[in-house]
Protein backbone atom coordinates (compact mmCIF):
# COMPACT_ATOMS: atom_id res chain seq x y z
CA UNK A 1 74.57 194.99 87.72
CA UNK A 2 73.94 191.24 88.96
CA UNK A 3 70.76 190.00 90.10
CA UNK A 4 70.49 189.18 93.62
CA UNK A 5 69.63 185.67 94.53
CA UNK A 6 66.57 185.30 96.80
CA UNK A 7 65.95 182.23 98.42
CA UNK A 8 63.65 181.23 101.16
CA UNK A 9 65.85 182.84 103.97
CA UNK A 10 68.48 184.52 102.24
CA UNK A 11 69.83 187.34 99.93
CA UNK A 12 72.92 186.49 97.47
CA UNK A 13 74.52 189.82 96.29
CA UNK A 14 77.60 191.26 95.74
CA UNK A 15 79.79 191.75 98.56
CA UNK A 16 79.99 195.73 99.34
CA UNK A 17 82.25 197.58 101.84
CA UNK A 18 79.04 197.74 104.33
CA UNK A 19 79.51 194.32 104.92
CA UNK A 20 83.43 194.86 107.08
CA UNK A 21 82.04 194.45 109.86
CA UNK A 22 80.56 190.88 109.57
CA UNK A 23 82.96 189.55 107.43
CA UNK A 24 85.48 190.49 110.02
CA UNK A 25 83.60 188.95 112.80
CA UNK A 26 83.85 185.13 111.09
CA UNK A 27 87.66 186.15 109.17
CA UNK A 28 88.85 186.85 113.11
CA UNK A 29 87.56 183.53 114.20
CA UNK A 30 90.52 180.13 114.65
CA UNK A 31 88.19 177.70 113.64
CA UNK A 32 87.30 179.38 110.50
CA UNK A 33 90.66 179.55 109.99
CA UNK A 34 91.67 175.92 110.55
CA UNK A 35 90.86 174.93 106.55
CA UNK A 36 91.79 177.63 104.96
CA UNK A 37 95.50 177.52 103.62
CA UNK A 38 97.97 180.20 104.09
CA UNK A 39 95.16 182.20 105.95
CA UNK A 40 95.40 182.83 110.22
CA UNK A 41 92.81 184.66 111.91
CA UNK A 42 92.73 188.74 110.45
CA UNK A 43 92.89 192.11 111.68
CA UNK A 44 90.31 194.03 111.03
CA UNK A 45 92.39 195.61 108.80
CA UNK A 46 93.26 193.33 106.83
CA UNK A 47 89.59 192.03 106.59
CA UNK A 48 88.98 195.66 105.34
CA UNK A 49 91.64 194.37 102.42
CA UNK A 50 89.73 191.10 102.10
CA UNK A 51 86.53 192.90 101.51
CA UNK A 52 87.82 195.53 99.31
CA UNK A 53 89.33 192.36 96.44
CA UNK A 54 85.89 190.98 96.84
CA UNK A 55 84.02 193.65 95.74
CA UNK A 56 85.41 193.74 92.77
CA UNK A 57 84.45 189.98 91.99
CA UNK A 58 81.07 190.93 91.05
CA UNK A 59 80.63 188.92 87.66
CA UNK A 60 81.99 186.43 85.48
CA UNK A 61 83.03 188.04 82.49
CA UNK A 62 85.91 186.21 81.16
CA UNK A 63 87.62 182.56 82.27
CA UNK A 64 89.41 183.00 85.39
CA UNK A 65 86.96 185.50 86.82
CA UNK A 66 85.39 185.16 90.72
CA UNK A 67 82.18 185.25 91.75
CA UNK A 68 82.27 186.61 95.14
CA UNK A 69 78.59 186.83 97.03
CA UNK A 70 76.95 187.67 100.40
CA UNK A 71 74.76 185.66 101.89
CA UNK A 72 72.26 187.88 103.64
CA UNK A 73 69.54 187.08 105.99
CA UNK A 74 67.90 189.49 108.37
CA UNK A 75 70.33 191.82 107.23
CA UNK A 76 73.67 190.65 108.85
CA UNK A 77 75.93 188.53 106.11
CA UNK A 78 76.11 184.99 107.78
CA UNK A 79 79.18 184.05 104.79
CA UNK A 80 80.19 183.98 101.23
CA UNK A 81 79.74 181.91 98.33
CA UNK A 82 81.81 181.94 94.96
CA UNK A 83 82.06 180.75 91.46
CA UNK A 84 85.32 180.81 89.90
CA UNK A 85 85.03 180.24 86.08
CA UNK A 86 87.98 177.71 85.34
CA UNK A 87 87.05 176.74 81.81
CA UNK A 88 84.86 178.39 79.02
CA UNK A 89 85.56 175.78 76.89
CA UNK A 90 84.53 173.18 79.00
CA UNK A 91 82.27 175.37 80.66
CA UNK A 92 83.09 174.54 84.11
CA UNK A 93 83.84 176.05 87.57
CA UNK A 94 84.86 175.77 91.14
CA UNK A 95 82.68 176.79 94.27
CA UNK A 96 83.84 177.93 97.28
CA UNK A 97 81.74 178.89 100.53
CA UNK A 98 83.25 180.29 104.01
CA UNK A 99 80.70 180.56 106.19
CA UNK A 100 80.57 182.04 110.01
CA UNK A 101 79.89 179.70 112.82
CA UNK A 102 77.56 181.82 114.31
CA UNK A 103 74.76 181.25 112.24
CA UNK A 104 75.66 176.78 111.91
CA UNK A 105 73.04 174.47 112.18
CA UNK A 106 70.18 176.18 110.53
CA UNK A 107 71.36 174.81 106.71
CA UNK A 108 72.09 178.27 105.67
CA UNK A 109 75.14 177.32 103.88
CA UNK A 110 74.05 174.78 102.19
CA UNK A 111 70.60 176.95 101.06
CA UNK A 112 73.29 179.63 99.73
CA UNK A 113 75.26 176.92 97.71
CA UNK A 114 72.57 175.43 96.33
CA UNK A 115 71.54 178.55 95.06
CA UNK A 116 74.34 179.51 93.61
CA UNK A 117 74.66 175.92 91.89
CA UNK A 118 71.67 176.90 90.70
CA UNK A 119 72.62 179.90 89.17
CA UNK A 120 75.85 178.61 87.61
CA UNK A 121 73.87 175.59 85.80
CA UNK A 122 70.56 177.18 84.81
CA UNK A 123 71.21 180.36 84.60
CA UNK A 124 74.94 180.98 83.57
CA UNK A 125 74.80 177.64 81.47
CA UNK A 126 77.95 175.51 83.35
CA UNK A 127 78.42 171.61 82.48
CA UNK A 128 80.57 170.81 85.42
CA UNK A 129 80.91 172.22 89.16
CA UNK A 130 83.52 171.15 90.90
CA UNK A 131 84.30 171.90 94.78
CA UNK A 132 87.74 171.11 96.91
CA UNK A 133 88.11 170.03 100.91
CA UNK A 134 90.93 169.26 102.79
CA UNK A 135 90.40 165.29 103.48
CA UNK A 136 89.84 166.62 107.28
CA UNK A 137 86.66 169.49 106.88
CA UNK A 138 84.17 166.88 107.34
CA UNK A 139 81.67 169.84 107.17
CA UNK A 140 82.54 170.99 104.16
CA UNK A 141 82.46 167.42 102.58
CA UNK A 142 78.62 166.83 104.30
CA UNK A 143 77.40 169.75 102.62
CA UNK A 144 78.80 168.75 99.16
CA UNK A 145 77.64 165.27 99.72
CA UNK A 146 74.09 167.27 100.97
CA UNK A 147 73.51 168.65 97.55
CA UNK A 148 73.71 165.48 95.48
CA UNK A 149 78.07 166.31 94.48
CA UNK A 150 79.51 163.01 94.09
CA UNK A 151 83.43 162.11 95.71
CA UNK A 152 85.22 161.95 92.10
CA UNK A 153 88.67 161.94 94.05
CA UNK A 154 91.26 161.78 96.93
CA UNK A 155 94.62 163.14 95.92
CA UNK A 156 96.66 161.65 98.75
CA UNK A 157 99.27 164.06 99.89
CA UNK A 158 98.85 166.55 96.98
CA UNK A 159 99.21 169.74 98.78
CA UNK A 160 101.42 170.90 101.81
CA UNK A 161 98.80 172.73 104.54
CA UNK A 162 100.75 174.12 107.79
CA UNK A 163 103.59 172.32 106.91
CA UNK A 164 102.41 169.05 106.29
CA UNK A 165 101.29 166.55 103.25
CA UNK A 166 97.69 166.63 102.98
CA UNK A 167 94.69 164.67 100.92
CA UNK A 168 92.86 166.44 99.60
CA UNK A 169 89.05 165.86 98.33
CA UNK A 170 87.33 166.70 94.72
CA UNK A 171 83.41 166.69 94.52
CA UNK A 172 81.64 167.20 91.56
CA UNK A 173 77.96 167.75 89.95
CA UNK A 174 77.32 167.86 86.19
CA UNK A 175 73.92 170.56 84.77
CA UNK A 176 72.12 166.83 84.36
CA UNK A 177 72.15 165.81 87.58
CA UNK A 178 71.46 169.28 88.93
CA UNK A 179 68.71 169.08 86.86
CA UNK A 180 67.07 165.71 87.59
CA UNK A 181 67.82 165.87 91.63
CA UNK A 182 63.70 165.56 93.35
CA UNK A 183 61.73 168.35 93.15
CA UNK A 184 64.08 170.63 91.16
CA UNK A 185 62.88 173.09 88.81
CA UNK A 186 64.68 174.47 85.75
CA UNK A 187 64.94 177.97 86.62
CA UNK A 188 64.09 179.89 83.34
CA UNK A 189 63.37 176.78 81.47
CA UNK A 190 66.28 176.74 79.36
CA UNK A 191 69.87 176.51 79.90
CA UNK A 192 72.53 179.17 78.86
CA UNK A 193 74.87 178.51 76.13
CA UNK A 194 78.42 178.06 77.15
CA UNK A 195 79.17 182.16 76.28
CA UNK A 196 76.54 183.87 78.50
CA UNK A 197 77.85 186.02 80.67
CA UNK A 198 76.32 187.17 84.32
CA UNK A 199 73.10 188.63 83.85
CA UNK A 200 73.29 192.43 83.09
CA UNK A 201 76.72 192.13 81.88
């Protein structure tokens, strides 16, 4: 089983079937909606669906798994962060974060990504993060920006989004920075090799 993730204010775990009901309350919303592509506001049903794929993204076994987790605090999930593993070799993934308006303005999405940047460098033993915005979520680029990921890119109409050519944003951290940012620790002490698997896996 994986580890939870404690942090100051908040719980990281896998994402159980408990957790409908708050999911659904941020998947329902328009203006969580507005950056996400192919995706409109949900049923509850379908948020039921939603919930169901992400409980089984519980570890990161092989390349091309998802790291799906809750981020708890006070016992309501206020969102979701993930790892996808996109290359062993290189030993590098993409994070993701959807988080509900409800709870904005108290840097509890940012705590929950930088704790699961955290994880993937020190713990799981990554090289490279990478992270993707449309050129318009200027929230979702400040909180990159917030944790020390550096603009690599802007691929200039590179995807269609509601019918329309979009830019599109790449940020991106490397285990050294991570590692050297003020005041950060080094988890463990060591970093995992490139083969490690989630803990308890």
């Amino acid at each position: 089983m994986f580890t939870p993730i404690r942090t100051r204010r908040l719980t990281l775990r896998p994402v159980t079937m408990d957790d409908l009901d708050d999911v659904y309350a941020y998947q329902r919303r328009p203006d969580v909606c507005r950056w996400m592509l192919g995706n409109e506001p949900r049923s509850r049903e379908q948020s039921r669906e939603s919930v169901a794929a992400m409980t089984n993204e519980d570890a990161l076994r092989a390349e091309g798994d998802v790291l799906t987790l809750a981020a708890e605090a006070n016992g309501r999930v206020t969102g979701t962060v993930e790892l996808v593993w996109r290359s062993q070799a290189d030993r590098t993934a993409e994070i993701g974060y959807v988080f509900n308006p409800e709870f904005s303005g108290r840097g509890l999405a940012t705590e929950a990504v930088a704790a699961l940047l955290g994880w993937g460098f020190e713990e799981f033993g990554l090289h490279r993060v990478y992270g993707r915005c449309h050129a318009g979520n200027e929230a979702s680029a400040r909180l990159m920006t917030r944790l020390g990921m550096r603009c690599e890119a802007r691929h200039v109409e590179s995807y269609l989004f509601r019918g329309e050519w979009t830019d599109q944003l790449v940020f991106a951290m490397l285990a050294r920075e991570w590692l050297s940012r003020p005041g950060q620790t080094r988890g463990r002490g060591t970093v995992a090799p490139a083969r490690k698997s989630v803990r308890g896996v």
